[in-house]
Protein backbone atom coordinates (compact mmCIF):
# COMPACT_ATOMS: atom_id res chain seq x y z
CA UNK A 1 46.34 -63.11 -41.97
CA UNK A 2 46.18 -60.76 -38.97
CA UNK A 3 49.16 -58.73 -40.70
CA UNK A 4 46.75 -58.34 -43.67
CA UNK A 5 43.68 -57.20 -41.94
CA UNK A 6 45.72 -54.42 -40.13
CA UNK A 7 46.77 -52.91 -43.37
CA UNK A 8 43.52 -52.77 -44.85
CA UNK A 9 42.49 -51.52 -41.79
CA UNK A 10 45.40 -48.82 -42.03
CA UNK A 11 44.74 -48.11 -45.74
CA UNK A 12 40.68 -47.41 -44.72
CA UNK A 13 41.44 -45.36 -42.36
CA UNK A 14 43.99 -43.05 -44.48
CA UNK A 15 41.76 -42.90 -47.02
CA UNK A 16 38.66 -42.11 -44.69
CA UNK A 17 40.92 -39.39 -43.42
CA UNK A 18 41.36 -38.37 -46.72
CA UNK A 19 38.24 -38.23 -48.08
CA UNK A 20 37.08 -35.91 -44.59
CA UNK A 21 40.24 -33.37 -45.40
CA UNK A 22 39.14 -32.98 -49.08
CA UNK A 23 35.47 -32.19 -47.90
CA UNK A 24 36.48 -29.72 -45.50
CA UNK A 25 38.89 -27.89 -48.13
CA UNK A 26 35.60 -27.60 -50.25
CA UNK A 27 33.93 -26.46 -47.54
CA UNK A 28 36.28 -23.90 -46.92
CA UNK A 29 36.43 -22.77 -50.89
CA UNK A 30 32.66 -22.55 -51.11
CA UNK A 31 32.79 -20.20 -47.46
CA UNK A 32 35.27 -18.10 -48.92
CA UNK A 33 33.63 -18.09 -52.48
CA UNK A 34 30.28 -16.90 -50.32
CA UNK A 35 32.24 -14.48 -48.31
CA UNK A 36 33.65 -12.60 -51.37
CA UNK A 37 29.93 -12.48 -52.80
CA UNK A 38 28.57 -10.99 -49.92
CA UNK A 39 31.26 -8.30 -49.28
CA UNK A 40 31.18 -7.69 -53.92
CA UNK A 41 27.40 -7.39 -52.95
CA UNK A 42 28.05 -4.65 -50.12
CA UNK A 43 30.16 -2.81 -51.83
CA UNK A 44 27.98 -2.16 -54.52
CA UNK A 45 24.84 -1.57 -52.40
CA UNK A 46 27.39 0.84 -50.85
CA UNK A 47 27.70 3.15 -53.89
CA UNK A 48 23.62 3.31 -54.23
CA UNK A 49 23.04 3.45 -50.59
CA UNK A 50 21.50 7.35 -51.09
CA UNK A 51 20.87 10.13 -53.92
CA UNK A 52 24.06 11.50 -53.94
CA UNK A 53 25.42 8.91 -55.49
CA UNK A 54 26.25 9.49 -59.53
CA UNK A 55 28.77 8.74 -62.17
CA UNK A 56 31.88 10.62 -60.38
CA UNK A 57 31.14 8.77 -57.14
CA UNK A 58 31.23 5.45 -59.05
CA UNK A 59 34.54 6.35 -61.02
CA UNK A 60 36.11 7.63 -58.32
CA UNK A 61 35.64 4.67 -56.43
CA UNK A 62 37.27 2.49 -59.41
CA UNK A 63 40.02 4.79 -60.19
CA UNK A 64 41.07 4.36 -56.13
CA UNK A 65 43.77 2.02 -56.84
CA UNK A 66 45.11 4.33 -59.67
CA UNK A 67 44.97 6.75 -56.84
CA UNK A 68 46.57 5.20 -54.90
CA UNK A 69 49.43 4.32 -57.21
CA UNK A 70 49.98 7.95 -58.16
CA UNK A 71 49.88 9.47 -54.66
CA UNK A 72 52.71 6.85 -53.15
CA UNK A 73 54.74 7.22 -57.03
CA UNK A 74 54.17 10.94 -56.73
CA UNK A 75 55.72 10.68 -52.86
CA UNK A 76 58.61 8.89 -53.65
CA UNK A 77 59.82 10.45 -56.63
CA UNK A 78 59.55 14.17 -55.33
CA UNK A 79 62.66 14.52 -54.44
CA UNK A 80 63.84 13.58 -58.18
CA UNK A 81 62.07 15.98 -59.19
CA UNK A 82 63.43 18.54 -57.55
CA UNK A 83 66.71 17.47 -58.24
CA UNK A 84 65.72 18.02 -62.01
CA UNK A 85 64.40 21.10 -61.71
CA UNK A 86 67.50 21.99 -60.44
CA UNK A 87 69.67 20.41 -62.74
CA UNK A 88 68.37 21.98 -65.46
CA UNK A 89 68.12 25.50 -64.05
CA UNK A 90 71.75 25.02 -63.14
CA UNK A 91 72.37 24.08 -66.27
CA UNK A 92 70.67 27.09 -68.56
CA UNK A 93 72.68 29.39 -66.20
CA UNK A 94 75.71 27.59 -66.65
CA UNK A 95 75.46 27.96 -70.59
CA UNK A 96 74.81 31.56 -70.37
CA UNK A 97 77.56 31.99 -68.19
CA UNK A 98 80.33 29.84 -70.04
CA UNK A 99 78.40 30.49 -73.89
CA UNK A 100 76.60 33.80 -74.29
CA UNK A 101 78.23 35.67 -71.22
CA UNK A 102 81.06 36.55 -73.17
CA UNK A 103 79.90 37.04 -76.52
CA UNK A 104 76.93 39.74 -75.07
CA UNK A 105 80.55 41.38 -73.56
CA UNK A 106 82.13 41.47 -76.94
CA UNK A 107 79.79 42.56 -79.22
CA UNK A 108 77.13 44.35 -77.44
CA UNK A 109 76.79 48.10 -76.53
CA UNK A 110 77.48 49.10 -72.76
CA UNK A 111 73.64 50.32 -72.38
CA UNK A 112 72.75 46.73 -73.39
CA UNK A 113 75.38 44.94 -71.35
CA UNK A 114 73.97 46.83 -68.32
CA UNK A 115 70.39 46.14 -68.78
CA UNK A 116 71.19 42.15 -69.68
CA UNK A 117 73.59 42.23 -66.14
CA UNK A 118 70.85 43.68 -63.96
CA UNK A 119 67.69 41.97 -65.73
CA UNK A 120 69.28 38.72 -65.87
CA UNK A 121 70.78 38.59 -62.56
CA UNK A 122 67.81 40.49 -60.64
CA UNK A 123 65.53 37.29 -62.60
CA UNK A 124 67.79 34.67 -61.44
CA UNK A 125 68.28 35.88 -57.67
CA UNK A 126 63.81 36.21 -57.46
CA UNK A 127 63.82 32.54 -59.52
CA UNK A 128 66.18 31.02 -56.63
CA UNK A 129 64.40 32.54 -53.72
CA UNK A 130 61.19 31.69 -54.43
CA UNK A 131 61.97 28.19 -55.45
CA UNK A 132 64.00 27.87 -52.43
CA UNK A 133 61.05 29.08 -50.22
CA UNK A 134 58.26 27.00 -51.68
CA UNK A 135 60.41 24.23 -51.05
CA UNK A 136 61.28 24.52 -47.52
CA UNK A 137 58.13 26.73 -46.02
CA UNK A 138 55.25 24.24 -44.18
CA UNK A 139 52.20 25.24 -46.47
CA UNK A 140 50.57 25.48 -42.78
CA UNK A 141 48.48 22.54 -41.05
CA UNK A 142 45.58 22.67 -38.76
CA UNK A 143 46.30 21.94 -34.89
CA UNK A 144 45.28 18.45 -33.86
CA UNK A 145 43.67 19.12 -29.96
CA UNK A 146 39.63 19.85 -30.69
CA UNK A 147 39.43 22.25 -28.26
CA UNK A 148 41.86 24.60 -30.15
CA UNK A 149 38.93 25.32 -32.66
CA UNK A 150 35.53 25.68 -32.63
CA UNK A 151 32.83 25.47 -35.54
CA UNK A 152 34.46 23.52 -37.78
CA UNK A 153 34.23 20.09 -39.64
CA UNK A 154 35.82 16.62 -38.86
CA UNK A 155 38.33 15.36 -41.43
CA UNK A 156 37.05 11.96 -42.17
CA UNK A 157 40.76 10.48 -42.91
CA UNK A 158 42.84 11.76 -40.09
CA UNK A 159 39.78 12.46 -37.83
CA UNK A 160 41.27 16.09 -36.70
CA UNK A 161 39.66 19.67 -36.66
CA UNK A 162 39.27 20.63 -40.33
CA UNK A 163 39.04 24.84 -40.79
CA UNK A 164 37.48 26.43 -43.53
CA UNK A 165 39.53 25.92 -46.69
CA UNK A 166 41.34 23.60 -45.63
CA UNK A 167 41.75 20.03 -47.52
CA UNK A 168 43.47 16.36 -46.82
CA UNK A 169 46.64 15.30 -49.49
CA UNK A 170 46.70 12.03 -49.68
CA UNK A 171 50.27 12.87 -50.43
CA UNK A 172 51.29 14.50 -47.07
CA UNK A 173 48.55 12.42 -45.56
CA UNK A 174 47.21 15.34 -43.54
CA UNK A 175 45.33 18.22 -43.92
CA UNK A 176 46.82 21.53 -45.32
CA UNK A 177 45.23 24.97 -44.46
CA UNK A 178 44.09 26.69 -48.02
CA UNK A 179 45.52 23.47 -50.00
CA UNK A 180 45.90 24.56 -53.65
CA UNK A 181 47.39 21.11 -54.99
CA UNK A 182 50.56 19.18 -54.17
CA UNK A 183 53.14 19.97 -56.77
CA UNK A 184 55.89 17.31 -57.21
CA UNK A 185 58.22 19.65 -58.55
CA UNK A 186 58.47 21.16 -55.36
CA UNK A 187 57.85 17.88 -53.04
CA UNK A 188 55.61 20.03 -50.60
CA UNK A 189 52.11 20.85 -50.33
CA UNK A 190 51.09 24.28 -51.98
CA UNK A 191 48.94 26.40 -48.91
CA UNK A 192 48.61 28.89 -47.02
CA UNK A 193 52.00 30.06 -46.15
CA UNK A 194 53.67 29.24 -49.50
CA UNK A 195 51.15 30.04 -52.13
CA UNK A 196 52.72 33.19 -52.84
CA UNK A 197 56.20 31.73 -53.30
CA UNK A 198 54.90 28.95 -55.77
CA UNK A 199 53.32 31.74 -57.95
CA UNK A 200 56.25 33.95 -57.79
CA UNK A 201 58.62 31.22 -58.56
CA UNK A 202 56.15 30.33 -61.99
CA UNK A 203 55.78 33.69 -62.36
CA UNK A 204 59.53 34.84 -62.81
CA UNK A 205 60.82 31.34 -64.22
CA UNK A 206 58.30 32.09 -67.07
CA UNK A 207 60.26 35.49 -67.30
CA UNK A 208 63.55 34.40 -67.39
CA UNK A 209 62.35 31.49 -70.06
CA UNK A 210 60.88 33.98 -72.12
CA UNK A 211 64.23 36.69 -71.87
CA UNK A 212 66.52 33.80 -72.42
CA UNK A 213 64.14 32.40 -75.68
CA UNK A 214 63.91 36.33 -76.98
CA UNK A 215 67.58 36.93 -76.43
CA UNK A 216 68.57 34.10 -78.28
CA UNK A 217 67.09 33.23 -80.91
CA UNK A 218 69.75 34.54 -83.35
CA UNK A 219 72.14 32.65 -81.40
CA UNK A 220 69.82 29.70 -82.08
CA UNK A 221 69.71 30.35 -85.65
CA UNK A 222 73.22 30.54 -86.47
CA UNK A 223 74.29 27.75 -84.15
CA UNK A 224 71.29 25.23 -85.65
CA UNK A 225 72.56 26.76 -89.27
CA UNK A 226 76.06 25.28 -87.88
CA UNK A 227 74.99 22.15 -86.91
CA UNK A 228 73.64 21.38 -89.93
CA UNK A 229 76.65 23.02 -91.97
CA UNK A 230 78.75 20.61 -89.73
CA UNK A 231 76.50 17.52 -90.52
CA UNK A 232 77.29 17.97 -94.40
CA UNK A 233 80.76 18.80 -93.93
CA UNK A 234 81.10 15.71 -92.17
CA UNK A 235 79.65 13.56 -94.38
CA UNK A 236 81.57 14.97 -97.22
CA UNK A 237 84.69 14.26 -95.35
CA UNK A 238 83.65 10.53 -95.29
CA UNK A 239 83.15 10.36 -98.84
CA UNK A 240 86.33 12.08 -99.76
CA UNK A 241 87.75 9.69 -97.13
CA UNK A 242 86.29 6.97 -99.15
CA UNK A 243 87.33 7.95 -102.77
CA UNK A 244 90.63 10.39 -101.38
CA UNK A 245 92.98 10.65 -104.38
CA UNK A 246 96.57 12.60 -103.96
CA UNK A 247 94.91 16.19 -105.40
CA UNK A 248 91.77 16.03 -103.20
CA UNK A 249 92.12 18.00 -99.94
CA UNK A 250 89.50 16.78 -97.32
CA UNK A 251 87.46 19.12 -95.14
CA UNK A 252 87.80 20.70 -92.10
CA UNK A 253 87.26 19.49 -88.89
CA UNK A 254 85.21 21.79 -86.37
CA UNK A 255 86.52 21.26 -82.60
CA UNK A 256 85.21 20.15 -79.64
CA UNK A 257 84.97 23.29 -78.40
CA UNK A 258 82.51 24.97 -81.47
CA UNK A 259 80.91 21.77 -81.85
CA UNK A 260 79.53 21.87 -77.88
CA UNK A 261 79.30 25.87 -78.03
CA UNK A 262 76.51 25.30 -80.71
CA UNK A 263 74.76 22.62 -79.35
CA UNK A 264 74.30 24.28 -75.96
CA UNK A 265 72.78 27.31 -77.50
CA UNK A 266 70.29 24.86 -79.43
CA UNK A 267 69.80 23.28 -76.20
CA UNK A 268 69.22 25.93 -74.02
CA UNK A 269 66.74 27.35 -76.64
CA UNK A 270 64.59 24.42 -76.91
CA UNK A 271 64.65 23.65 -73.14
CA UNK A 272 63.88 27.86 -72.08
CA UNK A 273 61.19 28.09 -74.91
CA UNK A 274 59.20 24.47 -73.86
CA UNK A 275 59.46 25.38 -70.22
CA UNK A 276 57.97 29.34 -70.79
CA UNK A 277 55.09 27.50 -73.19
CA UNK A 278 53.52 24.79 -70.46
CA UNK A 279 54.97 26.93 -67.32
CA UNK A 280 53.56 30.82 -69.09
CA UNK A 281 49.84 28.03 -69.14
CA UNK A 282 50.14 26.98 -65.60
CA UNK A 283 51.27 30.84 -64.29
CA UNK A 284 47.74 32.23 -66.41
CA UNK A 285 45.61 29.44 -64.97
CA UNK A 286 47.11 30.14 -61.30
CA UNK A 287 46.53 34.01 -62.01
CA UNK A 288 43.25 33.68 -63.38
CA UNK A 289 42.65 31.45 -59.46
CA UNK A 290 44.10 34.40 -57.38
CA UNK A 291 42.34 37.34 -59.42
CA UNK A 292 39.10 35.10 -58.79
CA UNK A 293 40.09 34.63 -54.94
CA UNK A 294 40.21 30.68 -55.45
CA UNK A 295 42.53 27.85 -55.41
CA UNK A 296 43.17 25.48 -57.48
CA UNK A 297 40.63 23.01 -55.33
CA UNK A 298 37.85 25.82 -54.96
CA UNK A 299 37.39 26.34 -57.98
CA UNK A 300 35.90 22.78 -58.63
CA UNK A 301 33.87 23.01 -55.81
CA UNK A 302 32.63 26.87 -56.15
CA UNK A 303 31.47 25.47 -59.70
CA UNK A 304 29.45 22.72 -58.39
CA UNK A 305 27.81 25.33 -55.86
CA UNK A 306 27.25 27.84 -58.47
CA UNK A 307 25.09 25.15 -60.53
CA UNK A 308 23.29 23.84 -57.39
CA UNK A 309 21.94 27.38 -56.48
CA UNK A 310 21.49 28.37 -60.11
CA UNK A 311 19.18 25.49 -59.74
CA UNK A 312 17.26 27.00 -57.07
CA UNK A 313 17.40 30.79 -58.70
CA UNK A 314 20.25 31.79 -56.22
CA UNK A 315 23.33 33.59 -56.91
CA UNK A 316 26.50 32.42 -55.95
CA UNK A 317 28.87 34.33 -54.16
CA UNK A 318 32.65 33.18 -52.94
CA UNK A 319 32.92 34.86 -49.50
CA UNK A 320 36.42 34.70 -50.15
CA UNK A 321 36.98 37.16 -52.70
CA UNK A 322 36.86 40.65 -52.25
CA UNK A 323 37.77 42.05 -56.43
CA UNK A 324 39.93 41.36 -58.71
CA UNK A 325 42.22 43.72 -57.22
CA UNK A 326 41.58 43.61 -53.90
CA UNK A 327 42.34 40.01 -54.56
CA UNK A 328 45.92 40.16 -55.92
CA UNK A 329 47.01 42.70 -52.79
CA UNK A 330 45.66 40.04 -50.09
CA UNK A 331 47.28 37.52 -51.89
CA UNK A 332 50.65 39.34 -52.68
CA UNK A 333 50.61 41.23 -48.84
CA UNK A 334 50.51 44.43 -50.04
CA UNK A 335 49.48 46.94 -47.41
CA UNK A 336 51.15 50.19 -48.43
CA UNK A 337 52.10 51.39 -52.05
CA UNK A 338 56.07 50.50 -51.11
CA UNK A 339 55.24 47.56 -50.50
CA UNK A 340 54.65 47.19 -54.15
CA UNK A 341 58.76 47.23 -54.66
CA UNK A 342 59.84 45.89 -51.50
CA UNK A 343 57.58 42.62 -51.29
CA UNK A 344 56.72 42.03 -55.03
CA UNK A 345 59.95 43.17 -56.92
CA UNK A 346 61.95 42.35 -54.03
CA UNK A 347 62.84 39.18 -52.05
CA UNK A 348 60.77 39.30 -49.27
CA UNK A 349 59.85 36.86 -46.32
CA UNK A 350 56.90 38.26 -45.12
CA UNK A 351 53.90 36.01 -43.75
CA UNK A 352 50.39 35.89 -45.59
CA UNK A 353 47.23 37.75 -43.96
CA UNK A 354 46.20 35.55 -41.28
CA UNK A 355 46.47 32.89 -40.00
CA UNK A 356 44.72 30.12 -42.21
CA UNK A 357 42.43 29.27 -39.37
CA UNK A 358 39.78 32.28 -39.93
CA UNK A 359 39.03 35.07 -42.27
CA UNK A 360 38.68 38.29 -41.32
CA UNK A 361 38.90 40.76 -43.19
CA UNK A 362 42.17 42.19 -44.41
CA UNK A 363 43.46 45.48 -43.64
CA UNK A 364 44.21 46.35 -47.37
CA UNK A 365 40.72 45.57 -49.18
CA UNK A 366 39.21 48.51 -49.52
CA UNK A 367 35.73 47.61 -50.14
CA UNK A 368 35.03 47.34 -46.24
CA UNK A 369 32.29 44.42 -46.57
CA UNK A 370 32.75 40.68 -46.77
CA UNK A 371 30.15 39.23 -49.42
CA UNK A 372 27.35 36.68 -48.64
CA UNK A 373 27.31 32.84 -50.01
CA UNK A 374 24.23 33.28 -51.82
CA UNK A 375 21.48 35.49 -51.99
């Protein structure tokens, strides 16, 4: 009897016990459930906390994850993108080289062997360099002690002195002085002290795209004419293969060797003439920036400016340009007329005008006056 009571006592008690752990499980649910509607609730007071708030604010702020997503992708796969860029280019070169090389030295005339020789390899040396440069130059960051500067904002992400045109990649995850963008196919930052080697790099790559789609495109047309000769040949030789009798002679086989020249000059005219189409856009968009005295970044905000003082009956003004052509010799270095061949025609090394920290006024604008944000 005893024995009895004790194990409906036991039994009580478990499910007593039972009963107080499933309560405080719902209690916990329903605190969590509250704390998630309070924090949904902040968050959206958040975006309509003031009047700045509008339709990009509120997209921006939903995109974020996508954002994120492409910054980290965009990170990790930089350096296969380089190693494309140069597997390709390695690989045009290699065609003309092995393909065309000799067949330019067999049937051209000596005045056009020499100007294919020194345009071709004067095209390829500035392609290398510049790629080479962009690549491996620091696009220039602002230095992290405050006292170093003075009169200039906070950057609210890595809380460090932020100069005048400078910007934060959420890339590099630090600020870069003039940021233009952060171009994967390069893995760096594009700034301050490799601006000029991304545009030259566009700029001649379009070049040699465009030479190499010019110069071959009756190589293209005989070897696509041969490829498709070679299709019908073959499938002729299948059907005579099928229904050979003792009189019928089957037709003849193309080698390896013609079969992989023509497809390489199909190949390399495709891949030169889609590359100088969406690279010859990106090189006019980035030319149409520099003659403006804007990057890529300034532009979108310039044009915001522009229609908030057009607003008020103001003119804008970017205190960063000094003319169109004024412009292009800041941007390119050029001090002295010579410089013209020896730093734009030429490889050359040399640093940007200043030092991405302030702007004074370069030495080679020749309109001595800086102009005003508005007036």
């Amino acid at each position: 009897m005893r024995s009895r009571q004790r194990m409906f006592a036991a039994v009580m008690r478990l499910l007593l016990k039972c009963l107080r752990l499933g309560r405080r499980r719902r209690f916990k649910l329903v605190r969590q459930a509250g704390q998630l509607w309070h924090y949904g609730r902040l968050c959206l007071r958040s975006l309509l906390y003031n009047s700045f708030t509008n339709g990009d604010v509120v997209l921006d702020s939903l995109f974020e994850p996508v954002y994120w997503l492409v910054d980290h992708v965009t990170r990790w796969f930089g350096v296969v993108f380089v190693a494309l860029v140069i597997g390709l280019t390695s690989s045009i070169v290699a065609i003309v080289y092995i393909c065309l090389l000799p067949l330019i030295l067999q049937t051209y005339t000596p005045a056009w062997i020499c100007w294919h020789l020194a345009y071709g390899h004067w095209n390829l040396l500035m392609i290398v360099f510049h790629y080479y440069k962009a690549i491996t130059t620091s696009p220039g960051y602002p230095p992290q002690a405050k006292n170093d500067l003075t009169g200039v904002s906070i950057c609210r992400k890595c809380i460090a002195p932020k100069p005048a045109r400078t910007h934060h990649c959420s890339i590099c995850n630090r600020c870069v002085l003039k940021m233009d963008h952060h171009c994967p196919w390069l893995n760096n930052c594009v700034g301050h002290y490799n601006h000029r080697y991304f545009f030259s790099f566009c700029l001649f790559m379009t070049m040699g795209c465009i030479y190499c789609s010019i110069s071959g495109w009756d190589m293209f047309r005989d070897a696509y004419a041969a490829i498709e000769r070679m299709k019908l040949l073959e499938k002729e030789r299948l059907q005579v293969a099928a229904n050979q009798t003792y009189y019928q002679t089957p037709p003849p086989n193309f080698s390896f060797r013609q079969r992989a020249f023509h497809k390489s000059v199909v190949y390399l005219w495709v891949l030169c003439s889609s590359v100088a189409l969406a690279l010859g856009a990106l090189t006019l968009w980035h030319a149409a920036l520099i003659t403006r005295g804007e990057t890529s970044i300034e532009r979108h905000i310039n044009k915001k400016e522009r229609q908030r003082l057009q607003k008020k009956g103001k003119v804008f003004r970017n205190p960063y340009s000094y003319g169109s052509w004024d412009n292009w010799k800041v941007f390119l270095g050029v001090d002295m007329p010579r410089h013209w061949l020896t730093r734009v025609l030429l490889p050359s090394p040399h640093l940007p005008h200043g030092t991405g920290l302030s702007w004074e006024l370069p030495p080679c604008v020749s309109d001595q006056h800086v102009p005003l944000l508005a007036i």
